[in-house]
C-alpha atoms as a PDB file:
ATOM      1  CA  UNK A   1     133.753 123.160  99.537  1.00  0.00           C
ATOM      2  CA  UNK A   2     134.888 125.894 101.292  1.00  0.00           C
ATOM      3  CA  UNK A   3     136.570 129.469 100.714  1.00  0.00           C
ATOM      4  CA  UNK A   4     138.524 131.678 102.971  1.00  0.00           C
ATOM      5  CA  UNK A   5     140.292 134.787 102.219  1.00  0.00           C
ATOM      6  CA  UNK A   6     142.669 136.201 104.668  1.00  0.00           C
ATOM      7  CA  UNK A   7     142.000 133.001 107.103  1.00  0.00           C
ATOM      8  CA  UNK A   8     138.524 134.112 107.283  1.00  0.00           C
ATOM      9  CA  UNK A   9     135.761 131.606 106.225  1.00  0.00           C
ATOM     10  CA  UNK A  10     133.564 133.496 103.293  1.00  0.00           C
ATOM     11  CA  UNK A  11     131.433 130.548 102.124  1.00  0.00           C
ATOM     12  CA  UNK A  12     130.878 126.915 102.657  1.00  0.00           C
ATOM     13  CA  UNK A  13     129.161 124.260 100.959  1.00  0.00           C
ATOM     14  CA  UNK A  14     125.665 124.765 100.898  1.00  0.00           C
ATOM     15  CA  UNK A  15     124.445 121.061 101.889  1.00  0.00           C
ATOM     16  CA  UNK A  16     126.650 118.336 102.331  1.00  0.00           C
ATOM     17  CA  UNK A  17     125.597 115.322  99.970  1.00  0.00           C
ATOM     18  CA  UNK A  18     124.350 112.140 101.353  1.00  0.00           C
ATOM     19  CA  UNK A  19     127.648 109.970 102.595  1.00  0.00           C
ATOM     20  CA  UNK A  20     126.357 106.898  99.716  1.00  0.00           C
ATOM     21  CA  UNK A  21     126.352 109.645  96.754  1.00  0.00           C
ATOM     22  CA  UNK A  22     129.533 108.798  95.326  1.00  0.00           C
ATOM     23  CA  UNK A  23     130.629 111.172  92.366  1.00  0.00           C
ATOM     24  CA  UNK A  24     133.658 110.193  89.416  1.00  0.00           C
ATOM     25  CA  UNK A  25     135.784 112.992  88.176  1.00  0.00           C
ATOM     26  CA  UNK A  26     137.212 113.936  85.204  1.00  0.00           C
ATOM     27  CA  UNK A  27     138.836 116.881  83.469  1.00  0.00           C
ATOM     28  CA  UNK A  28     137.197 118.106  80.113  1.00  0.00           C
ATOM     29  CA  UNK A  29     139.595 120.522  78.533  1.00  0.00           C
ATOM     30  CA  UNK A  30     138.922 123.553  81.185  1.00  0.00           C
ATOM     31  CA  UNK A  31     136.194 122.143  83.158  1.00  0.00           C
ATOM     32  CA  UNK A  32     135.919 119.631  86.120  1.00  0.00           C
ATOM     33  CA  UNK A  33     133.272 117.585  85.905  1.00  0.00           C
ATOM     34  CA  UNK A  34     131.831 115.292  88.643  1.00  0.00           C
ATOM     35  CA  UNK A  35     129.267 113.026  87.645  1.00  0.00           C
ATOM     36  CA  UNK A  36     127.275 110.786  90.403  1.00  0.00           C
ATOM     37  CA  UNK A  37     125.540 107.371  89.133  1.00  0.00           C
ATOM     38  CA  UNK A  38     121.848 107.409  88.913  1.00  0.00           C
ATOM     39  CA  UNK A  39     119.550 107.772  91.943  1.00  0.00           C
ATOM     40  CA  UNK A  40     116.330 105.502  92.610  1.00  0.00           C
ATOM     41  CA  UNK A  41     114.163 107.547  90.156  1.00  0.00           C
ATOM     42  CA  UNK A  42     117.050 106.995  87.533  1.00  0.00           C
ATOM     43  CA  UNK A  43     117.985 110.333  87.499  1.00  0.00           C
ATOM     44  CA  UNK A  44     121.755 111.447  87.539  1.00  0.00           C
ATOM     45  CA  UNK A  45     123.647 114.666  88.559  1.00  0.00           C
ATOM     46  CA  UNK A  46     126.557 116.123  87.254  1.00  0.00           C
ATOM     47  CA  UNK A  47     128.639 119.531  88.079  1.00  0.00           C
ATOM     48  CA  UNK A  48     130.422 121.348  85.923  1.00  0.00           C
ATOM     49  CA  UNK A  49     133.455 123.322  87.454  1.00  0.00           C
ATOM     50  CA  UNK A  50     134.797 126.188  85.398  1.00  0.00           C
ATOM     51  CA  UNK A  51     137.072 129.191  86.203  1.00  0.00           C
ATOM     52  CA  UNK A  52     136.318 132.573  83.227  1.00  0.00           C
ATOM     53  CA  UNK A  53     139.391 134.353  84.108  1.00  0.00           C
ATOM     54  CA  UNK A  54     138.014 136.944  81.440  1.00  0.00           C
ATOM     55  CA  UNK A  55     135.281 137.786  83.932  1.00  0.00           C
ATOM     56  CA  UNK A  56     137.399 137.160  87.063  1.00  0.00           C
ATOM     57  CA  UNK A  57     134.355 134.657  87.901  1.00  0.00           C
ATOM     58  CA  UNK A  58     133.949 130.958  88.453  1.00  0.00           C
ATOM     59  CA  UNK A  59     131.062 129.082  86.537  1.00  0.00           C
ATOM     60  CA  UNK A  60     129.411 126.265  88.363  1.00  0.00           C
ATOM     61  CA  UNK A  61     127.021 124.384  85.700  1.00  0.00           C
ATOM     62  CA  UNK A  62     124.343 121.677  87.097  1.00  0.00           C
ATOM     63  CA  UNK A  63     122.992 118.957  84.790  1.00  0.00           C
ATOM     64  CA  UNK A  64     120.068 116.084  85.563  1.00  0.00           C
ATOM     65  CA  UNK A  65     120.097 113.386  83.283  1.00  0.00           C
ATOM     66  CA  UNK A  66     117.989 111.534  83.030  1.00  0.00           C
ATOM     67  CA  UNK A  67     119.151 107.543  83.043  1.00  0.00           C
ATOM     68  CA  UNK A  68     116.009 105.570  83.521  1.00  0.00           C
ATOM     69  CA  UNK A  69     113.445 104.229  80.780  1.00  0.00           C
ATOM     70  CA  UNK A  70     110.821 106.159  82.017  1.00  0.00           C
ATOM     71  CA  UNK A  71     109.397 110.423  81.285  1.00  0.00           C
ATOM     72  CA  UNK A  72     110.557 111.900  84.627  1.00  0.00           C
ATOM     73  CA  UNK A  73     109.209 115.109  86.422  1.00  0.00           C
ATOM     74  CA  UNK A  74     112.120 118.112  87.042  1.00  0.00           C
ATOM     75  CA  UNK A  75     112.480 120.880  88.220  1.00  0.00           C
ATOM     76  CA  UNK A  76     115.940 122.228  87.195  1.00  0.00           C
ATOM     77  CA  UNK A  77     116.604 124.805  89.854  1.00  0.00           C
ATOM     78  CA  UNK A  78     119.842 127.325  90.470  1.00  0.00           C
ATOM     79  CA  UNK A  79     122.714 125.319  91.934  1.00  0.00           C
ATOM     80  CA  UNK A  80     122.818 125.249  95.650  1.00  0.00           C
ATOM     81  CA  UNK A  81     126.519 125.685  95.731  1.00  0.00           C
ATOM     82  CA  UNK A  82     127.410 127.666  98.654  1.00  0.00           C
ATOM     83  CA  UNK A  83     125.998 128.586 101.574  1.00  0.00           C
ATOM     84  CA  UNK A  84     127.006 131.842 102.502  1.00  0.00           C
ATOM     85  CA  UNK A  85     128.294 132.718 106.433  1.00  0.00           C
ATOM     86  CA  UNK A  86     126.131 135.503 108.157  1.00  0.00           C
ATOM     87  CA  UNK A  87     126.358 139.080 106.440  1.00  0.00           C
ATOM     88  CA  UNK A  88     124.303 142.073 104.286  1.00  0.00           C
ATOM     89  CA  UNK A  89     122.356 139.963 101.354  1.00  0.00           C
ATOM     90  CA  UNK A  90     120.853 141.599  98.751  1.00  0.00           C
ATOM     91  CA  UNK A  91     119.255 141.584  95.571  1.00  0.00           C
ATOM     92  CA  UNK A  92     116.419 139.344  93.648  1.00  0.00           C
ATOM     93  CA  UNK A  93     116.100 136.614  91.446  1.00  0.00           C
ATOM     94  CA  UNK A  94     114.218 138.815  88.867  1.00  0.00           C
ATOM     95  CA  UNK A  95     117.283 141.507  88.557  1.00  0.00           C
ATOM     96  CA  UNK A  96     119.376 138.051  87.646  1.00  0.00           C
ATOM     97  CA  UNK A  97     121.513 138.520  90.513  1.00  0.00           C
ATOM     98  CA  UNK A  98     122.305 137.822  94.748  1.00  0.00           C
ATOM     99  CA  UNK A  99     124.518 139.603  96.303  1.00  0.00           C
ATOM    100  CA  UNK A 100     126.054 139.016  99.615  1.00  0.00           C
ATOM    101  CA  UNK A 101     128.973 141.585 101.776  1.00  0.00           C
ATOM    102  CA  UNK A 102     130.745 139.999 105.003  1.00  0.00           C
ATOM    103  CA  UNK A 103     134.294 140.961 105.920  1.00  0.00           C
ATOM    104  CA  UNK A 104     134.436 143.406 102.983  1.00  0.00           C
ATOM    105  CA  UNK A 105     134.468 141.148 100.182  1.00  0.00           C
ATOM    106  CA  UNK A 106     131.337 140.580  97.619  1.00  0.00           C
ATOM    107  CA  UNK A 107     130.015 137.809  96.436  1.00  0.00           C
ATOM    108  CA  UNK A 108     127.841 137.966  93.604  1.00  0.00           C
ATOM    109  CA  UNK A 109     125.942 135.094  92.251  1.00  0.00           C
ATOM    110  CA  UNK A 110     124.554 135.443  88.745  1.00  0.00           C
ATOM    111  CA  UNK A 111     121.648 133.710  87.782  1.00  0.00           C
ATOM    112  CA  UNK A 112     120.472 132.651  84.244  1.00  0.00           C
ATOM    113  CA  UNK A 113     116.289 132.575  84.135  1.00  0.00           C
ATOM    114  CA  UNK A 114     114.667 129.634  86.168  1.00  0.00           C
ATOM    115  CA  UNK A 115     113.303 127.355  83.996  1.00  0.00           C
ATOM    116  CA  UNK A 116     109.697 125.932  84.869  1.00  0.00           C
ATOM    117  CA  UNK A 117     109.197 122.360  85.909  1.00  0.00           C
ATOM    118  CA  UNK A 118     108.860 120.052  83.034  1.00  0.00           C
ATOM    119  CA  UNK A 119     109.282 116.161  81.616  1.00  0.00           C
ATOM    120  CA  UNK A 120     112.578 114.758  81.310  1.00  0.00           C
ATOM    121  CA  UNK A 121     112.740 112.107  78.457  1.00  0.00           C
ATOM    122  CA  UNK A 122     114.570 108.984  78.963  1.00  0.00           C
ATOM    123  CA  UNK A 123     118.232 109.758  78.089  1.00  0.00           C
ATOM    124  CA  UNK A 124     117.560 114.072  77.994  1.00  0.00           C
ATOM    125  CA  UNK A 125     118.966 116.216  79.909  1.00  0.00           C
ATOM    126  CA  UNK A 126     117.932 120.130  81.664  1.00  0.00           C
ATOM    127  CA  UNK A 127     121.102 122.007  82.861  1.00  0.00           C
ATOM    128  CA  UNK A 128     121.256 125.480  84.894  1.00  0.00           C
ATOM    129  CA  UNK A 129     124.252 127.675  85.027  1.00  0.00           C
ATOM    130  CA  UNK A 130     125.179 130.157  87.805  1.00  0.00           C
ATOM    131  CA  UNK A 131     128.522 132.197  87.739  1.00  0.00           C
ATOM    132  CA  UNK A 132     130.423 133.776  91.226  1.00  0.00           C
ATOM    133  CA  UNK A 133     131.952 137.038  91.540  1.00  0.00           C
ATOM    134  CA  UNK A 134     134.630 137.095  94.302  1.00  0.00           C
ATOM    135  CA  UNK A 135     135.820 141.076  94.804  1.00  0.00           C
ATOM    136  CA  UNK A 136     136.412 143.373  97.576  1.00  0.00           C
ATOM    137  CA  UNK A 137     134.590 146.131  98.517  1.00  0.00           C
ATOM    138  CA  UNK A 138     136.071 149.298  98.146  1.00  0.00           C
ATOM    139  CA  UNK A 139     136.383 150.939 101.701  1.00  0.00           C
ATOM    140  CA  UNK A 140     134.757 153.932  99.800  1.00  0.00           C
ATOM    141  CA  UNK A 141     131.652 151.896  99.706  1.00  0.00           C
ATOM    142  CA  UNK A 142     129.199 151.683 102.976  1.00  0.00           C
ATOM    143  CA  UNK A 143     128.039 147.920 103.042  1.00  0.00           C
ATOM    144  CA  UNK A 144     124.331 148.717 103.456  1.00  0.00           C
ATOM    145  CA  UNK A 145     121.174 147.466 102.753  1.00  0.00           C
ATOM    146  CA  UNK A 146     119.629 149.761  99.628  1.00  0.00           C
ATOM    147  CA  UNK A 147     122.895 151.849  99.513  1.00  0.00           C
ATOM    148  CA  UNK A 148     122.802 152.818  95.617  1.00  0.00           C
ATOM    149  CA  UNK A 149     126.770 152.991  95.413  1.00  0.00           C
ATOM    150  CA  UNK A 150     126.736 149.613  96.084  1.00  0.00           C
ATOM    151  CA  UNK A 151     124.149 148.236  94.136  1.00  0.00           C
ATOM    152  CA  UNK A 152     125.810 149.950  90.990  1.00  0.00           C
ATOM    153  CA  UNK A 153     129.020 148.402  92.199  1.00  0.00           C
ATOM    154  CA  UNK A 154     127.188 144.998  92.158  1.00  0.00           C
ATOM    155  CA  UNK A 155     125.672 145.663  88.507  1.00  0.00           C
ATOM    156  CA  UNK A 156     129.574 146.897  86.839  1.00  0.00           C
ATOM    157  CA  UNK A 157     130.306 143.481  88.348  1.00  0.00           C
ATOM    158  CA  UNK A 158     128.130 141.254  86.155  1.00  0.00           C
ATOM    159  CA  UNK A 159     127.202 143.376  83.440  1.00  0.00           C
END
């Protein structure tokens, strides 16, 4: 996946999946939702693609099910959707938020809590949700590293 705003390339697909995973699609009401089949430990991954216009965000939901017959060992973890192209970053896990500037434009990942590693029951599932803020900067804001202005930019965005 990749994103580009004025022909300039903002963010890119964080890892490219292996060339065997092969996902199915689907659309469920306002959501697109890729599913891949189960992987040697009999776990399966699907991602949930959502837009909240209310929020001017997009929602990106990861889900491990798991498909085998057998208690497996997880660790649901933040998606890994993008991977962002050289620029200010900013921000921690703890305050629920990343931030990152290049070009002018922010984007702002919001986090939910990470959830500790635990057993997966045969046919359970552990999802984590992460929503993007696309917005640019106003030129009245200096993109820099502990810059108050901007933080409290970054916090009206996701609050």
């Amino acid at each position: 996946m990749r994103l580009a705003l004025a022909d300039r390339e903002l963010l890119a697909s964080a890892r490219a999946e292996p060339s065997d995973t092969t996902f199915s699609a689907e659309i469920l009401g306002e959501r697109l939702l890729l599913k891949s089949a189960a992987n040697a430990d009999g776990l399966r991954v699907e991602r949930s693609y959502r837009l909240d216009l209310p929020r001017r965000a997009f929602e990106v939901t990861v889900t491990l099910v798991n498909a085998s017959a057998q208690a497996r060992r997880v660790e649901p973890r933040a998606p890994e959707l993008l991977r962002l192209e050289p620029g200010l970053d900013f921000g921690a896990r703890h305050d629920g938020w990343l931030a990152h500037v290049r070009s002018r434009v922010l984007c702002v990942e919001a986090l939910e809590p990470e959830r500790p590693a635990s057993e997966l029951a045969p046919g359970a599932l552990v999802s984590q949700t992460t929503r993007w803020h696309l917005r640019a900067l106003p030129a009245s804001i200096p993109a820099e590293r502990r810059n108050p202005e901007l933080v409290g930019f970054v916090k009206a965005v996701v609050d």
